[in-house]
N, C-alpha and C. Protein backbone atom coordinates (compact mmCIF):
# COMPACT_ATOMS: atom_id res chain seq x y z
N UNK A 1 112.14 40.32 87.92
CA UNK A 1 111.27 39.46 87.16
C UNK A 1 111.20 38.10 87.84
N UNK A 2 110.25 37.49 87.61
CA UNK A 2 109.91 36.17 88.27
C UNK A 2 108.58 35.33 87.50
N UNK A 3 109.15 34.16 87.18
CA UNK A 3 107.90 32.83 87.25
C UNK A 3 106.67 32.65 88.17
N UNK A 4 105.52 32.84 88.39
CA UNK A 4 104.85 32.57 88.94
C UNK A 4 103.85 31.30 88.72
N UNK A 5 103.06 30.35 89.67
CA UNK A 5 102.66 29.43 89.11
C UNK A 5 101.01 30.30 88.50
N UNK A 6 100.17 29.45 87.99
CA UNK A 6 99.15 30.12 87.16
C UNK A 6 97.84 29.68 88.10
N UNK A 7 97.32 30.58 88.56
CA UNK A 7 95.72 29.91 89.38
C UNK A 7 94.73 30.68 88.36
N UNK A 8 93.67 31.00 89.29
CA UNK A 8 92.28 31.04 88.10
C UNK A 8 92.54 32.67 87.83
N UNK A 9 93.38 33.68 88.84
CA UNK A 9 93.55 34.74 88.68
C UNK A 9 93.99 35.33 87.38
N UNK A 10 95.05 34.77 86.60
CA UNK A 10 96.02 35.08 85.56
C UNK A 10 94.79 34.23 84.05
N UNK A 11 94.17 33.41 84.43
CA UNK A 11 93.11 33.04 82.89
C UNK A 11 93.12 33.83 82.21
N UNK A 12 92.37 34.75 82.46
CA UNK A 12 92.08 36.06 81.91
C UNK A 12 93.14 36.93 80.83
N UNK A 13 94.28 37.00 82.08
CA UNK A 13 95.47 37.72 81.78
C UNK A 13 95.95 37.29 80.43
N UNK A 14 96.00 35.63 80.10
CA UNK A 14 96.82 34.65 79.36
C UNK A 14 95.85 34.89 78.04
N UNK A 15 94.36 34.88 78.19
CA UNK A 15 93.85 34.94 77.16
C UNK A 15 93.65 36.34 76.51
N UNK A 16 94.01 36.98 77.28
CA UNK A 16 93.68 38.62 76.32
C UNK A 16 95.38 38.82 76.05
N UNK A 17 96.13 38.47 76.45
CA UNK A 17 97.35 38.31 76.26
C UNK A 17 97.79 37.49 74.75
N UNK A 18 96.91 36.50 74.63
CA UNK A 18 96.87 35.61 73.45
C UNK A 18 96.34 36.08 72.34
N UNK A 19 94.78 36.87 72.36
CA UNK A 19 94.59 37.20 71.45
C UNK A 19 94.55 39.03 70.92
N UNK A 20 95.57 39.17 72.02
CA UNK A 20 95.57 40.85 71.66
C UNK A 20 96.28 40.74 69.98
N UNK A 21 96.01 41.76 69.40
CA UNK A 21 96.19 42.31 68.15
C UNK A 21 97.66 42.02 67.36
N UNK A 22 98.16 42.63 68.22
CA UNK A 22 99.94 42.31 67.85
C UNK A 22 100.74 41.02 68.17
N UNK A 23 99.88 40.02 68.59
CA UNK A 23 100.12 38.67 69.15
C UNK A 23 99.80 37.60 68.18
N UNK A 24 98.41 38.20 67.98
CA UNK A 24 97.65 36.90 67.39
C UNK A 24 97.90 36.10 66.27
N UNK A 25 98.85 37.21 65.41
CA UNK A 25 99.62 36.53 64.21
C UNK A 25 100.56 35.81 64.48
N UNK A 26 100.98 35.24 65.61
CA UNK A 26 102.15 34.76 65.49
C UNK A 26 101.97 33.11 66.26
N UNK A 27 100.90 32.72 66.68
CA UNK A 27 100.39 32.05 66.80
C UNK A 27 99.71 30.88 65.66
N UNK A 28 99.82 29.12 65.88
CA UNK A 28 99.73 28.25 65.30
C UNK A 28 98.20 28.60 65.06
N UNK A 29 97.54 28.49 65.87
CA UNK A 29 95.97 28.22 66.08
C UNK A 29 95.23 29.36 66.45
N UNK A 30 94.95 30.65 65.45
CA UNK A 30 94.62 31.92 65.07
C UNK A 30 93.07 32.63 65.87
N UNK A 31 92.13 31.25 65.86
CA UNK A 31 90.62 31.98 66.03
C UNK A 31 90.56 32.20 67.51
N UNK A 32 89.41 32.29 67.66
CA UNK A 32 89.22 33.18 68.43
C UNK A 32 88.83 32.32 70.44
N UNK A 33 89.38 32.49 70.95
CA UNK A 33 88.93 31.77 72.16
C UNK A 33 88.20 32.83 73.44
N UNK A 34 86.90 32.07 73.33
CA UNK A 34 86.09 32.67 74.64
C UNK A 34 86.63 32.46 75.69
N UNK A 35 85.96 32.97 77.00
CA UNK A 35 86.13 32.92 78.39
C UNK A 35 86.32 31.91 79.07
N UNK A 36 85.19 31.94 78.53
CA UNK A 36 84.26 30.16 79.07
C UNK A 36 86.09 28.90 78.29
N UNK A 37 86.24 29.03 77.19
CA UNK A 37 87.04 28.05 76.30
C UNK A 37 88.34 28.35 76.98
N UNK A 38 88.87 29.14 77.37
CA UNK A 38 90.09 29.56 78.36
C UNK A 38 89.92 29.09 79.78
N UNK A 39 89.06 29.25 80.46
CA UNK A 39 88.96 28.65 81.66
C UNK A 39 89.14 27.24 81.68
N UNK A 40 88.09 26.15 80.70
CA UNK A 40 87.96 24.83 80.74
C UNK A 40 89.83 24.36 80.35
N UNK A 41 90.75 25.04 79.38
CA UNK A 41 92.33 24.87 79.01
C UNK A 41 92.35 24.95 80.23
N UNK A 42 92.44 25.93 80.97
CA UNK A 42 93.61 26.01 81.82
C UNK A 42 93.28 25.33 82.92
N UNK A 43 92.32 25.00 83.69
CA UNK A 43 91.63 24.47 84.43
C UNK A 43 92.35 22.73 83.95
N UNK A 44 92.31 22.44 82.75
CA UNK A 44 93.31 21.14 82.90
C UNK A 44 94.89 21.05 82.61
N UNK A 45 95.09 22.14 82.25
CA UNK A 45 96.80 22.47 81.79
C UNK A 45 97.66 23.78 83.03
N UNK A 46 96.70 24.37 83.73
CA UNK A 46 97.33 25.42 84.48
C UNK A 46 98.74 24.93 85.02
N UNK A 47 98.62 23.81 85.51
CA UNK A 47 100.20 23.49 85.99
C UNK A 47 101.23 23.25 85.68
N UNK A 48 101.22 23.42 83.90
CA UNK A 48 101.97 23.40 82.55
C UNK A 48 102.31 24.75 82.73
N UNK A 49 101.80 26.03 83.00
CA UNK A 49 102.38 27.15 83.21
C UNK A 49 102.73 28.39 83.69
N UNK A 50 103.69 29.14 83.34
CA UNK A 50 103.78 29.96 84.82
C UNK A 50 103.39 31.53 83.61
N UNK A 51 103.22 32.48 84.62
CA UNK A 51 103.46 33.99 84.24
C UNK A 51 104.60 34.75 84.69
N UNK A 52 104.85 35.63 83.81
CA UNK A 52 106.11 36.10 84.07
C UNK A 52 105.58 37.53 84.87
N UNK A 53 106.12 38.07 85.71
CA UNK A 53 105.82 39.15 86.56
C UNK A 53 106.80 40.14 86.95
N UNK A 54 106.77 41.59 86.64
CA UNK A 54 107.40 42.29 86.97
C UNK A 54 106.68 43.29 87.74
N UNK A 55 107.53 43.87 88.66
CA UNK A 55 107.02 44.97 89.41
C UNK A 55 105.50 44.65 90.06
N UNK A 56 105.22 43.35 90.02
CA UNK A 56 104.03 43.42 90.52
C UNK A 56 102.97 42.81 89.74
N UNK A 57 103.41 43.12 88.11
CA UNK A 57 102.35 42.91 87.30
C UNK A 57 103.09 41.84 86.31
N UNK A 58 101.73 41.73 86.10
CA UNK A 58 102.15 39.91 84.89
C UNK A 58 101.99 40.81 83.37
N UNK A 59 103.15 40.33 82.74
CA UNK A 59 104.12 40.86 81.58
C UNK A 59 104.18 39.70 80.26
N UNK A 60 103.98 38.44 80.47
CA UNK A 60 104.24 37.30 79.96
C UNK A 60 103.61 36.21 80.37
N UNK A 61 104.08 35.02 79.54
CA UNK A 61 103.26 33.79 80.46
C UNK A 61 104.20 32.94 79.36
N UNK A 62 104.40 31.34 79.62
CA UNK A 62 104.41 31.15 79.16
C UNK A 62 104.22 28.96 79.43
N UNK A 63 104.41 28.33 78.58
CA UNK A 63 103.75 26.94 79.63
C UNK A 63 104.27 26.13 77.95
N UNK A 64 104.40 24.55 78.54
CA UNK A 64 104.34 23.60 77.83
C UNK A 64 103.49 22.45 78.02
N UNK A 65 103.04 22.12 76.58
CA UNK A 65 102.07 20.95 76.78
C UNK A 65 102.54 20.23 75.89
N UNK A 66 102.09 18.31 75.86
CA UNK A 66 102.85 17.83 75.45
C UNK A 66 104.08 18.14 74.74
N UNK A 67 105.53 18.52 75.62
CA UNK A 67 106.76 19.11 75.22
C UNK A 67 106.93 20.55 74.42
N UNK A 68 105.85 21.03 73.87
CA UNK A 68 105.66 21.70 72.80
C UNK A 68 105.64 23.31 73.82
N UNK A 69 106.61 24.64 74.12
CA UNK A 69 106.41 25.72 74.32
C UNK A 69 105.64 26.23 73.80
N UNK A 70 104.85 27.41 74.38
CA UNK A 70 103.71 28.64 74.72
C UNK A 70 104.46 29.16 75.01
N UNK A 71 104.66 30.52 74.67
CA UNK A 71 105.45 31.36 75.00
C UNK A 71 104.50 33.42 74.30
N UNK A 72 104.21 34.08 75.44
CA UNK A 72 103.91 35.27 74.43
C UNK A 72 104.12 35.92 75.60
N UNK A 73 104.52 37.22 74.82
CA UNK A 73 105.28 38.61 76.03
C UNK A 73 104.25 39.88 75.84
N UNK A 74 103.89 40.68 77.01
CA UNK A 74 102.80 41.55 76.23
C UNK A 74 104.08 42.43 75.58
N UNK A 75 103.03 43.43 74.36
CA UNK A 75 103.88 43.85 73.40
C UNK A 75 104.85 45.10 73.87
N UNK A 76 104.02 45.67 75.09
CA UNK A 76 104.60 46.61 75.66
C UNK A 76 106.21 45.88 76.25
N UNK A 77 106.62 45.04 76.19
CA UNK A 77 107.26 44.49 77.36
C UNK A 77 108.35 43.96 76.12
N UNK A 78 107.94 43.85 74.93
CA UNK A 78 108.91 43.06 73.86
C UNK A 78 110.01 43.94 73.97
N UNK A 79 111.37 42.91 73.70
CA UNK A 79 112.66 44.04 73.62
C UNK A 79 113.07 44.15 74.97
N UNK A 80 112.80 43.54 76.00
CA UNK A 80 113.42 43.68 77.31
C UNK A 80 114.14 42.58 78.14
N UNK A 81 113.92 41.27 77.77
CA UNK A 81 114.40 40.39 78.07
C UNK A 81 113.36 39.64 78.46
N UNK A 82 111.94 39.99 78.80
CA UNK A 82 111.16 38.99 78.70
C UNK A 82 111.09 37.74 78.61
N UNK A 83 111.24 37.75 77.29
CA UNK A 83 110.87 36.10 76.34
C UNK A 83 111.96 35.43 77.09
N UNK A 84 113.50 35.90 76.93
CA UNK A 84 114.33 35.40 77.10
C UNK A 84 114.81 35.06 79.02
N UNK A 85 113.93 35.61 79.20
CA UNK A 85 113.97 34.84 80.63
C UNK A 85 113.04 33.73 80.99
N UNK A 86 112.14 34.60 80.28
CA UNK A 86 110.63 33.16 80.84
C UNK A 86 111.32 31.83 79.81
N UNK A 87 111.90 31.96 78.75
CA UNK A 87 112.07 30.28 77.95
C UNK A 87 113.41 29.98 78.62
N UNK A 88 114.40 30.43 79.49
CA UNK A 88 115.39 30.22 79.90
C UNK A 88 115.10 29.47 81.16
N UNK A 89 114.11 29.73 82.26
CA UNK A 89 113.66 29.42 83.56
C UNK A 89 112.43 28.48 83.03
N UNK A 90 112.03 28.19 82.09
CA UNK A 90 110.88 27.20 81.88
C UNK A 90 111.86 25.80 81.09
N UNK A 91 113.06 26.14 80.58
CA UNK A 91 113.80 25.15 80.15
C UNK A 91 114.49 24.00 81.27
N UNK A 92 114.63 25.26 82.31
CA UNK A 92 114.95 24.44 83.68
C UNK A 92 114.15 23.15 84.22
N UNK A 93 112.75 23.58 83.86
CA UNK A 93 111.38 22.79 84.04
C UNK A 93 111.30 21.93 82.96
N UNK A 94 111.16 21.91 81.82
CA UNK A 94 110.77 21.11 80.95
C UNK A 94 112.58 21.14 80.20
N UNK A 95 113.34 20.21 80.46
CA UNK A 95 114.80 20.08 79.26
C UNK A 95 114.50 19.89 78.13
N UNK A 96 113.26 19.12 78.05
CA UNK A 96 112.99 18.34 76.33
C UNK A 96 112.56 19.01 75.62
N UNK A 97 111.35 20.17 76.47
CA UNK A 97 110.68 20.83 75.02
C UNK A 97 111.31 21.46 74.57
N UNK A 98 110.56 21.72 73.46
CA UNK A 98 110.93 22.15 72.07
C UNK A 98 109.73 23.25 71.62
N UNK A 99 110.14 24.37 70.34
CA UNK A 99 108.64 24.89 69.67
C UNK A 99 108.43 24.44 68.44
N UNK A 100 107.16 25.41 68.20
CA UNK A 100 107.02 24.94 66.96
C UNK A 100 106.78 26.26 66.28
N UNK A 101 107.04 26.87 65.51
CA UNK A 101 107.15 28.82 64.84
C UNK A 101 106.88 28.93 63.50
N UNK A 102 106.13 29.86 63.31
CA UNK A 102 105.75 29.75 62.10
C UNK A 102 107.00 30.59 60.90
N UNK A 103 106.33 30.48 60.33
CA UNK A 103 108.25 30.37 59.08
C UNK A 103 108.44 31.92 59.37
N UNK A 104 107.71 32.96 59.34
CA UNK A 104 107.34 34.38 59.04
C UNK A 104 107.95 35.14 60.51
N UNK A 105 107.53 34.49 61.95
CA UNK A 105 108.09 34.60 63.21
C UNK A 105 109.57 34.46 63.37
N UNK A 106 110.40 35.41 62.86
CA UNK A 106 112.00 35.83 62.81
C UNK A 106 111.90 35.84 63.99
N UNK A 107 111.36 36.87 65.41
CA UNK A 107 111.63 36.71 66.83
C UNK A 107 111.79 35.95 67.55
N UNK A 108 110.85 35.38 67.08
CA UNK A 108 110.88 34.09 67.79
C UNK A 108 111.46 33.00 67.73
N UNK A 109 111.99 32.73 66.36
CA UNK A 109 113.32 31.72 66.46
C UNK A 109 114.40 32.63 66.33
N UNK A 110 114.44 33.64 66.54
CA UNK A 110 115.83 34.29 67.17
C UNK A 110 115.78 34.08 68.64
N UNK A 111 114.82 34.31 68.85
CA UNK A 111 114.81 33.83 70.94
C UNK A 111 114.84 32.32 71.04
N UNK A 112 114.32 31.67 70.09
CA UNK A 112 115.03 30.09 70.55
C UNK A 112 116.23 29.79 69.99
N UNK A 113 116.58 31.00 69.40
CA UNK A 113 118.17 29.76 68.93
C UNK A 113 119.28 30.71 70.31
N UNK A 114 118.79 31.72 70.34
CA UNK A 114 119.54 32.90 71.39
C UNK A 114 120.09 31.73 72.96
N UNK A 115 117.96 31.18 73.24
CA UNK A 115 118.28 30.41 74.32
C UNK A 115 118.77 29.01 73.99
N UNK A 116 118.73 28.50 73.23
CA UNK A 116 119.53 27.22 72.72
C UNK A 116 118.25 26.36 72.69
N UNK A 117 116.93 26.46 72.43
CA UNK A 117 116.10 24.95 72.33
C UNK A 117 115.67 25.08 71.09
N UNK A 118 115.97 23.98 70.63
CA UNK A 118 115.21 23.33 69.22
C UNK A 118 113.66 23.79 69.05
N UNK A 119 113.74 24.04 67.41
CA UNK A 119 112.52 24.25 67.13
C UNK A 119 112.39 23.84 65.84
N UNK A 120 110.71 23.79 65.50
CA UNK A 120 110.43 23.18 64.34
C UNK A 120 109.69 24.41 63.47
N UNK A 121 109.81 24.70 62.16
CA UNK A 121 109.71 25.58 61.75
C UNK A 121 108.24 25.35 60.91
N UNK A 122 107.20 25.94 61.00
CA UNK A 122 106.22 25.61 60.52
C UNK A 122 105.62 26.65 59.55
C-alpha cells in the first residue's frame, strides 16, 4: 500500500468514490457533486491530498483542508487496514488535523480513536 500525490487522473476516482452508495451516508455534505464541481475542488485543493493504492489500483483517498480530514475507503477494501493506514501516513503530513463524524459513523471514530487524532462529533 502506498500514498500517492493526486493529479487530474484520480478526480474522477475521488468523486465516484465519494458518492458511491455505501459512502455517501457517512459524509457531512450529502448532495450530489458533478464532474465539472469535482474538477474546479480539486484543481484548488489537489495538493491537500493523496490516494491510497494497492496493487496498482487506487483503493482510498484521503486529504485535509483547513485541518479538517477527508478520509473514504472503497467499500470493497473496508476491513483491511485501509483507513488505518491512509489517516496514520496523512497524520505524518498534517499533526494538527483533526475530523469531524457524524454521531451515527461508529467506524469511523473507531479509526480515529484506534489512530489517536481528535475528533469532533457531529
Amino acid at each position: 500500500m502506498e500514498l500517492v500525490e493526486v493529479d487530474e487522473t484520480y478526480y474522477e476516482f475521488i468523486r465516484n468514490l465519494r458518492m458511491h452508495p455505501k459512502n455517501i451516508k457517512w459524509f457531512l455534505n450529502q448532495s450530489e457533486i458533478t464532474a465539472e464541481d469535482q474538477v474546479k475542488y480539486m484543481k484548488k485543493h489537489s495538493e491537500h491530498y493523496r490516494v491510497c493504492v494497492l496493487y496498482g489500483e487506487p483503493v482510498g483517498y484521503v486529504g485535509v483542508i483547513e485541518n479538517d480530514i477527508r478520509i473514504c475507503t472503497h467499500p470493497s477494501f473496508v476491513g483491511n487496514g485501509v483507513g488505518y493506514f491512509m489517516l496514520s501516513e496523512i497524520k505524518k503530513l498534517y499533526p494538527e488535523a483533526t475530523g469531524k463524524i457524524l454521531k451515527h459513523n461508529t467506524a469511523s471514530r473507531k479509526l480515529f480513536e484506534k489512530c489517536k487524532i481528535p475528533y469532533e462529533v457531529i
